[in-house]
N, C-alpha and C. Protein backbone atom coordinates (compact mmCIF):
# COMPACT_ATOMS: atom_id res chain seq x y z
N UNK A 1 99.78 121.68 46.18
CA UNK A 1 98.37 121.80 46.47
C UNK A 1 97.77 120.43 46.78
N UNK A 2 97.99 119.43 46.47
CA UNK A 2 97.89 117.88 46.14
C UNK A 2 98.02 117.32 47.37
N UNK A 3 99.24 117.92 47.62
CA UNK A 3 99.92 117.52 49.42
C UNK A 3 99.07 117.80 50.13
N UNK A 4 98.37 119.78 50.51
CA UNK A 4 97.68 120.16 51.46
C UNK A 4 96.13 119.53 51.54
N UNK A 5 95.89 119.13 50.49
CA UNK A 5 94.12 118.43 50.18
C UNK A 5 94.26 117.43 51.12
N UNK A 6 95.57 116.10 50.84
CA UNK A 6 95.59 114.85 51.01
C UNK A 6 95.67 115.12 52.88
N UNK A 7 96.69 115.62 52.84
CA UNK A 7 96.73 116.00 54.39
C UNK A 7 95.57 116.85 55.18
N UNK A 8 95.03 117.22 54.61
CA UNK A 8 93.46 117.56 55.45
C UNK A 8 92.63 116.45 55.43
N UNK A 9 92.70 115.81 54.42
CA UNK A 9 91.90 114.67 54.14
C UNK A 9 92.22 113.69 55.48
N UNK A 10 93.51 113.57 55.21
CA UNK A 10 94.24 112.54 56.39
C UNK A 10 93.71 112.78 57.75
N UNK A 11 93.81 114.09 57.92
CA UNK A 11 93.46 114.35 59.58
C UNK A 11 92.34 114.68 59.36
N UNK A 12 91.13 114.29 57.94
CA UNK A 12 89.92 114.97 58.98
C UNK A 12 89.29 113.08 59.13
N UNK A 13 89.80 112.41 58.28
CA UNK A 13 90.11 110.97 58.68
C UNK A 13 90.24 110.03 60.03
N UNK A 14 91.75 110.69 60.34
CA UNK A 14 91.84 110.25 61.61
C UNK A 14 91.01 110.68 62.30
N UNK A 15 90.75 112.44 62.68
CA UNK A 15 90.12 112.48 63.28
C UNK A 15 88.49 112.04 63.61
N UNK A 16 88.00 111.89 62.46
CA UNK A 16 86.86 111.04 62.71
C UNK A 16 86.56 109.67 63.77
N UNK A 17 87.95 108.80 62.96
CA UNK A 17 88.25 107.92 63.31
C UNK A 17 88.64 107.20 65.19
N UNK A 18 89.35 108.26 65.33
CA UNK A 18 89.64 108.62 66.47
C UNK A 18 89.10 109.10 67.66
N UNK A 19 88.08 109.78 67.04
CA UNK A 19 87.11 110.57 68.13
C UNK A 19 86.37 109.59 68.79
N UNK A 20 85.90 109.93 70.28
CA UNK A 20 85.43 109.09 70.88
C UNK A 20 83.84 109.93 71.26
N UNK A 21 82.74 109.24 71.27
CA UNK A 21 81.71 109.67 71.06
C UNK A 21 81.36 110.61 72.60
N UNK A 22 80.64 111.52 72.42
CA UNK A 22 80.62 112.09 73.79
C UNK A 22 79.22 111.27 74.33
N UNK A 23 79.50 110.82 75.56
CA UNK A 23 78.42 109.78 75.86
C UNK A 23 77.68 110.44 77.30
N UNK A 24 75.93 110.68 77.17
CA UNK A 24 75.76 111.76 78.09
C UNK A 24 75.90 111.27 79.56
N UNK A 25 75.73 109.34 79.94
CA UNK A 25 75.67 108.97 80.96
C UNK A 25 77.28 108.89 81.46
N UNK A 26 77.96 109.43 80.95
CA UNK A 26 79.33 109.40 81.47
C UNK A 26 79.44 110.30 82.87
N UNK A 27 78.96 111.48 83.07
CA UNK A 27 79.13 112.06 84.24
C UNK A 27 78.27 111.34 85.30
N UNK A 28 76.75 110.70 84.93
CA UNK A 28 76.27 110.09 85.36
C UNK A 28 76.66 109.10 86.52
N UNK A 29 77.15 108.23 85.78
CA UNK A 29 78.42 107.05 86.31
C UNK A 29 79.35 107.74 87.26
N UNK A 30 80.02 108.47 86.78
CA UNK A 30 80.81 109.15 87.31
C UNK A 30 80.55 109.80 89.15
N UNK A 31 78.78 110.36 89.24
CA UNK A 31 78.52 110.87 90.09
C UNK A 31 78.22 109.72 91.01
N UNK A 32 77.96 108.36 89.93
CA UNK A 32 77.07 107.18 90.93
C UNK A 32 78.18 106.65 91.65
N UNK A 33 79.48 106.70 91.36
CA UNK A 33 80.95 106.05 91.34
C UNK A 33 81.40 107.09 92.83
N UNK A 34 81.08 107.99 92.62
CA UNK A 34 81.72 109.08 93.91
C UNK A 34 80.22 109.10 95.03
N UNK A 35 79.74 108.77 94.74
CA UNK A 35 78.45 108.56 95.92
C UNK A 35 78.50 107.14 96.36
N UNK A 36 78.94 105.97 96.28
CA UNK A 36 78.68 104.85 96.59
C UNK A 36 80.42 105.20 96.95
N UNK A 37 81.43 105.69 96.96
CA UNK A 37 82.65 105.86 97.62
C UNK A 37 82.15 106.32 98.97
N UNK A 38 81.67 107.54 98.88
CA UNK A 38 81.37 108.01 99.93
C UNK A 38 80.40 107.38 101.16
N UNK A 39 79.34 106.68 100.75
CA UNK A 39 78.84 106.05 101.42
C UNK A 39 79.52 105.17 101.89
N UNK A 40 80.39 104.16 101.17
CA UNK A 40 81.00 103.22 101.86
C UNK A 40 82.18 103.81 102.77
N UNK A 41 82.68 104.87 102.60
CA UNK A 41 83.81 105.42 104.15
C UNK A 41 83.27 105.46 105.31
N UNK A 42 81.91 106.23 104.94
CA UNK A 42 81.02 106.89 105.70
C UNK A 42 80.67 105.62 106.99
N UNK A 43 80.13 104.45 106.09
CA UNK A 43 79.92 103.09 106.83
C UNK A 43 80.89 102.56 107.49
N UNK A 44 81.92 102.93 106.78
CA UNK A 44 83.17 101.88 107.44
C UNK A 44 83.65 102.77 108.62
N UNK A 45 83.64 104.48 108.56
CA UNK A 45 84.21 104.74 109.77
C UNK A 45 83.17 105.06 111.18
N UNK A 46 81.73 104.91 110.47
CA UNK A 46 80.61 104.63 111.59
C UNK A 46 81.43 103.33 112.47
N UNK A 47 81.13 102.31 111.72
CA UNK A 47 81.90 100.54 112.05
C UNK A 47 82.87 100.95 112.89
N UNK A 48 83.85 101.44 112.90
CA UNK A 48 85.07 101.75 113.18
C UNK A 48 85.14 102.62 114.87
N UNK A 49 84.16 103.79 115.04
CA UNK A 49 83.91 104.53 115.95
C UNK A 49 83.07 103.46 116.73
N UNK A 50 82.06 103.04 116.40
CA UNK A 50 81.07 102.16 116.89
C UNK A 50 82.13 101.09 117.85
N UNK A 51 82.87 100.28 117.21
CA UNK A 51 83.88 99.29 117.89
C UNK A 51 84.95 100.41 119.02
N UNK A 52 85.07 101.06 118.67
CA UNK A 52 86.00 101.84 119.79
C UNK A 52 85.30 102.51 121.04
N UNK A 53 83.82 102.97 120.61
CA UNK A 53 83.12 103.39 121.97
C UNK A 53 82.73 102.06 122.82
N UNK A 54 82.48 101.06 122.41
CA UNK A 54 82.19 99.44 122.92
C UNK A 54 83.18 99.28 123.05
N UNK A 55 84.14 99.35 122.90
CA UNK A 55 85.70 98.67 123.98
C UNK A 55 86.16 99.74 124.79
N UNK A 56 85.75 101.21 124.51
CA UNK A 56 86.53 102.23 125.42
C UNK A 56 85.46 101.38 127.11
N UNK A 57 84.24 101.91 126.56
CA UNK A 57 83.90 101.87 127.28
C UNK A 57 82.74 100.55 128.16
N UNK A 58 83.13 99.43 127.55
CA UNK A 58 83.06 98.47 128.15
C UNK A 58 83.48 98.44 129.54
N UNK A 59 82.64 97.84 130.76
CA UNK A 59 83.04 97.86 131.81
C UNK A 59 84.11 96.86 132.25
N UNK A 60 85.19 97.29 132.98
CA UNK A 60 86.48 97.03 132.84
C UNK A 60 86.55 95.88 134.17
N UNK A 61 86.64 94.76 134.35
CA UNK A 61 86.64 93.51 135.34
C UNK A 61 87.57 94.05 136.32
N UNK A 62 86.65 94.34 137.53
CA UNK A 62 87.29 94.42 138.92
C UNK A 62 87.07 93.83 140.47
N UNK A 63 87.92 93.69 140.80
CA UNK A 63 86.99 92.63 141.93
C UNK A 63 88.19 92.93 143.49
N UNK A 64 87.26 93.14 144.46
CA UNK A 64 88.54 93.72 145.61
C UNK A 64 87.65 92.43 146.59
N UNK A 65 88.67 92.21 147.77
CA UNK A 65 88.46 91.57 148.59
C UNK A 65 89.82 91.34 149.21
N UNK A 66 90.04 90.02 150.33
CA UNK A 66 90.73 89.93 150.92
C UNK A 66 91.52 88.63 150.14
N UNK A 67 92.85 88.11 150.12
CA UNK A 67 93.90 87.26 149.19
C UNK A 67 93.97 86.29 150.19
N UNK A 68 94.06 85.23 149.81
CA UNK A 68 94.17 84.00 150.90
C UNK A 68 95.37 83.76 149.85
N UNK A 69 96.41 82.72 150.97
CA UNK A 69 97.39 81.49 150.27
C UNK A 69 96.61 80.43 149.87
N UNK A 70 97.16 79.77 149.12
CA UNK A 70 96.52 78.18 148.93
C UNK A 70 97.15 77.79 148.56
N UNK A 71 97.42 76.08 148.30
CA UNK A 71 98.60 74.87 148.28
C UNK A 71 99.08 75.43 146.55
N UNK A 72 98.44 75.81 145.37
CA UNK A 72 98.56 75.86 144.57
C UNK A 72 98.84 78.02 143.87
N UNK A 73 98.26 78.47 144.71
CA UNK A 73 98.97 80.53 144.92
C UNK A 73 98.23 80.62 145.35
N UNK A 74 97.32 81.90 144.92
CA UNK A 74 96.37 82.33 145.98
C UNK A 74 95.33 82.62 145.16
N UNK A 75 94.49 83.00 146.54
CA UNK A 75 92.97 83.18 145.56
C UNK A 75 92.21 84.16 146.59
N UNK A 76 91.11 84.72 146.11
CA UNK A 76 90.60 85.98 146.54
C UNK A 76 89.11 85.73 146.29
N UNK A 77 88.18 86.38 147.57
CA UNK A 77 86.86 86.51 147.07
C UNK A 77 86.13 87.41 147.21
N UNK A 78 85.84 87.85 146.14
CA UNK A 78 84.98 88.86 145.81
C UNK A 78 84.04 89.77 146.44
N UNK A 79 84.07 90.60 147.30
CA UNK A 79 83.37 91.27 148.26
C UNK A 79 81.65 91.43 147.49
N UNK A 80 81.91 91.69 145.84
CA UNK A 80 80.60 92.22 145.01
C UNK A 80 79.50 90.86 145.08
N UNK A 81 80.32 90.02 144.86
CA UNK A 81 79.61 88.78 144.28
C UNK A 81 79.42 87.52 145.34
N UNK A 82 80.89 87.30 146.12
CA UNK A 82 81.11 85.91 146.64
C UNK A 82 81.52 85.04 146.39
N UNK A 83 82.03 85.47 144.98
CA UNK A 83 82.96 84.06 144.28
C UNK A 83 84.00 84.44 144.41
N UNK A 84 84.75 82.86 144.82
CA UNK A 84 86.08 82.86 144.55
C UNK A 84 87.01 82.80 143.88
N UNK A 85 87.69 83.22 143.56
CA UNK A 85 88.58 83.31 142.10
C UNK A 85 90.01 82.63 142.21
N UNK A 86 90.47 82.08 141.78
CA UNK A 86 92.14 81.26 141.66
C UNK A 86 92.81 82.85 141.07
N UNK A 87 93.86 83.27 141.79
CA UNK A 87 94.35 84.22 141.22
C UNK A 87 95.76 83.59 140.20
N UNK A 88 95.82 84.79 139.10
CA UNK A 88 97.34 84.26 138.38
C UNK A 88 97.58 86.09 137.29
N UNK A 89 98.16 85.84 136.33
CA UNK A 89 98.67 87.24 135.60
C UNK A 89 99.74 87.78 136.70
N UNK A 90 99.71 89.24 136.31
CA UNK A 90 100.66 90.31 137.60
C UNK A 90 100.12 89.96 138.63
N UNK A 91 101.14 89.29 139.20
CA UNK A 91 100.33 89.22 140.75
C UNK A 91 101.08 89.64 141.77
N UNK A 92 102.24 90.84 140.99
CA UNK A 92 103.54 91.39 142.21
C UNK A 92 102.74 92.16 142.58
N UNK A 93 103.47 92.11 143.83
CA UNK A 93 102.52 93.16 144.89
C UNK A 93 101.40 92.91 145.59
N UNK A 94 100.94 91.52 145.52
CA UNK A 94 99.32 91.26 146.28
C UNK A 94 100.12 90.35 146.64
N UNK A 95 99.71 90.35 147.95
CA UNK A 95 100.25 90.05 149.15
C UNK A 95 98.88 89.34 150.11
N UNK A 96 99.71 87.86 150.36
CA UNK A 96 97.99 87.33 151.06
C UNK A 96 97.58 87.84 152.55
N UNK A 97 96.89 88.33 153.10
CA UNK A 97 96.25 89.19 154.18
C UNK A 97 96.25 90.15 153.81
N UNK A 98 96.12 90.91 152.24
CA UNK A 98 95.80 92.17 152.25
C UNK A 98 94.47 92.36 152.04
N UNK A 99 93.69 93.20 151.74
CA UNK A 99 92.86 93.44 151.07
C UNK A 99 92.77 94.35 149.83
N UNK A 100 92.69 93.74 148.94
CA UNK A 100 93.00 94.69 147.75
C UNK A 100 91.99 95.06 146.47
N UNK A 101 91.94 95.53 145.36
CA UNK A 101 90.95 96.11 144.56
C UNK A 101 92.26 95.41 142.78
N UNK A 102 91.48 94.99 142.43
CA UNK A 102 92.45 94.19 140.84
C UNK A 102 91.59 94.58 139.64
N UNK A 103 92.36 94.54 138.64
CA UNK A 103 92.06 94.81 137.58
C UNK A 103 92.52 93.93 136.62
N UNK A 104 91.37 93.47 136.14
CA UNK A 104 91.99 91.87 135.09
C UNK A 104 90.72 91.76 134.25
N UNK A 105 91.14 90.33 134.03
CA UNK A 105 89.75 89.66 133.35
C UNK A 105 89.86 87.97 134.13
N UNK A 106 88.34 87.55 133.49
CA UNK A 106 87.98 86.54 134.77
C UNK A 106 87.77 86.27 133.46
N UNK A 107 88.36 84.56 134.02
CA UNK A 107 88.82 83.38 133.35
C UNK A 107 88.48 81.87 134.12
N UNK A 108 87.56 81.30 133.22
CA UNK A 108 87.24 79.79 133.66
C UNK A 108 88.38 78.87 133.91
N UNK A 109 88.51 78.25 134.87
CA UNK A 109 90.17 76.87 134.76
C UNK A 109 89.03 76.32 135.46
N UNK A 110 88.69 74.64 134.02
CA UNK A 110 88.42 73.67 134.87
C UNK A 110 86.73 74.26 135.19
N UNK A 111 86.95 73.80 136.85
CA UNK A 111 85.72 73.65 137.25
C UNK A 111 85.96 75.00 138.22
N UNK A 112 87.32 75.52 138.40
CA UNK A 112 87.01 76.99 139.11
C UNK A 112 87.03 78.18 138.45
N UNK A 113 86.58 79.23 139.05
CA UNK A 113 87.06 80.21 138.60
C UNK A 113 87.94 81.39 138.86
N UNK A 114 89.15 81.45 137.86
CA UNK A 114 90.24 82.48 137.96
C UNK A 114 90.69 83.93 137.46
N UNK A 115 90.70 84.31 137.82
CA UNK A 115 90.96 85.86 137.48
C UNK A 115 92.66 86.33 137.22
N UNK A 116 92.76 86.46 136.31
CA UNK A 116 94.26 87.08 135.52
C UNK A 116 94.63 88.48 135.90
N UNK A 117 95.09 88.74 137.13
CA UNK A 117 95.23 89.98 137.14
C UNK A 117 95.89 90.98 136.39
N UNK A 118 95.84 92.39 136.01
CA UNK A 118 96.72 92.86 135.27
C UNK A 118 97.38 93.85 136.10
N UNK A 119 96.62 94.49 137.04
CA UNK A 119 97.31 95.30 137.61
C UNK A 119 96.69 95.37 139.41
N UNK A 120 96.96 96.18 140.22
CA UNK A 120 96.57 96.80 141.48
C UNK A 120 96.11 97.96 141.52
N UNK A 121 94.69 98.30 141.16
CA UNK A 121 94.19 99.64 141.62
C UNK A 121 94.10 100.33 143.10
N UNK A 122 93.69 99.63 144.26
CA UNK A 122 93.91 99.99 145.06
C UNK A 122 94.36 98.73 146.27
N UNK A 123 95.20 99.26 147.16
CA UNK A 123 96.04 98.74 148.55
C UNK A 123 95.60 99.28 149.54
N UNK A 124 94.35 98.20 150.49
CA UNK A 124 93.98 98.82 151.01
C UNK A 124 94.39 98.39 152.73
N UNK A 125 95.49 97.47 152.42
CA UNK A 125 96.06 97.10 153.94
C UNK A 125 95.66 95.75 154.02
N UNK A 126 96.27 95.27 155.27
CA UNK A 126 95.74 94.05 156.08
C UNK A 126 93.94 93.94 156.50
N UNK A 127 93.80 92.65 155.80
CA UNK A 127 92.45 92.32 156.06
C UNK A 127 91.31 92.85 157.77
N UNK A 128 90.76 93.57 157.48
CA UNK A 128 90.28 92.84 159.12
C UNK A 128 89.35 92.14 159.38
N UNK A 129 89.96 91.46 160.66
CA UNK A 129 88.85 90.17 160.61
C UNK A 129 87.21 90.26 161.10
């Protein structure tokens, strides 16, 4: 009988001891912890879409005209604008007396300006004069 007292005693002991208080701002926290998650995805994949519609659709550097030789490759001017550009990048396939349509990005050298081609959108033949 001595045994069963001591051993209730024991565990109503520990358990006192042990118990952890039920604390009411715990779900609280809890809800403030899953709302400030959410907001911050929310932000980051706004950020995220935001940067991809501004580069999808950034207007893409094109410039057609007729290709001259020169002592150093060739260079092309711009039917839109009038500037001349030092050509360099892919430049298989442009051929000087053509007239052609490029797709690159335009790049300062120096005191001129050059355009890096990346590709050939359109071939539109020999220049005419």
């Amino acid at each position: 009988m001595m045994r069963k007292v001591c051993s209730a005693i024991l565990v109503i002991v520990l358990g006192l001891a042990l118990a952890a208080p039920a604390r009411a701002n715990t779900l609280d926290d809890d809800a403030r912890n899953i709302i400030i998650g959410i907001v911050a995805v929310t932000a980051a994949i706004a950020v995220l879409v935001t940067v991809l519609i501004i580069r999808h659709n950034s207007p893409k550097s094109t410039i057609t005209g007729c290709v001259q030789s020169e002592a150093n490759g060739m260079s092309m001017t711009d039917e839109k604008n009038g500037l001349n550009y030092t050509l360099s990048g892919s430049t298989i396939g442009v051929k000087p007396g053509d007239r052609v349509t490029l797709k690159g990005k335009r790049k300062d050298i120096g005191t001129r300006v050059g355009f890096e081609a990346r590709r050939i959108v359109k071939d539109f033949g020999a220049c005419q004069p």
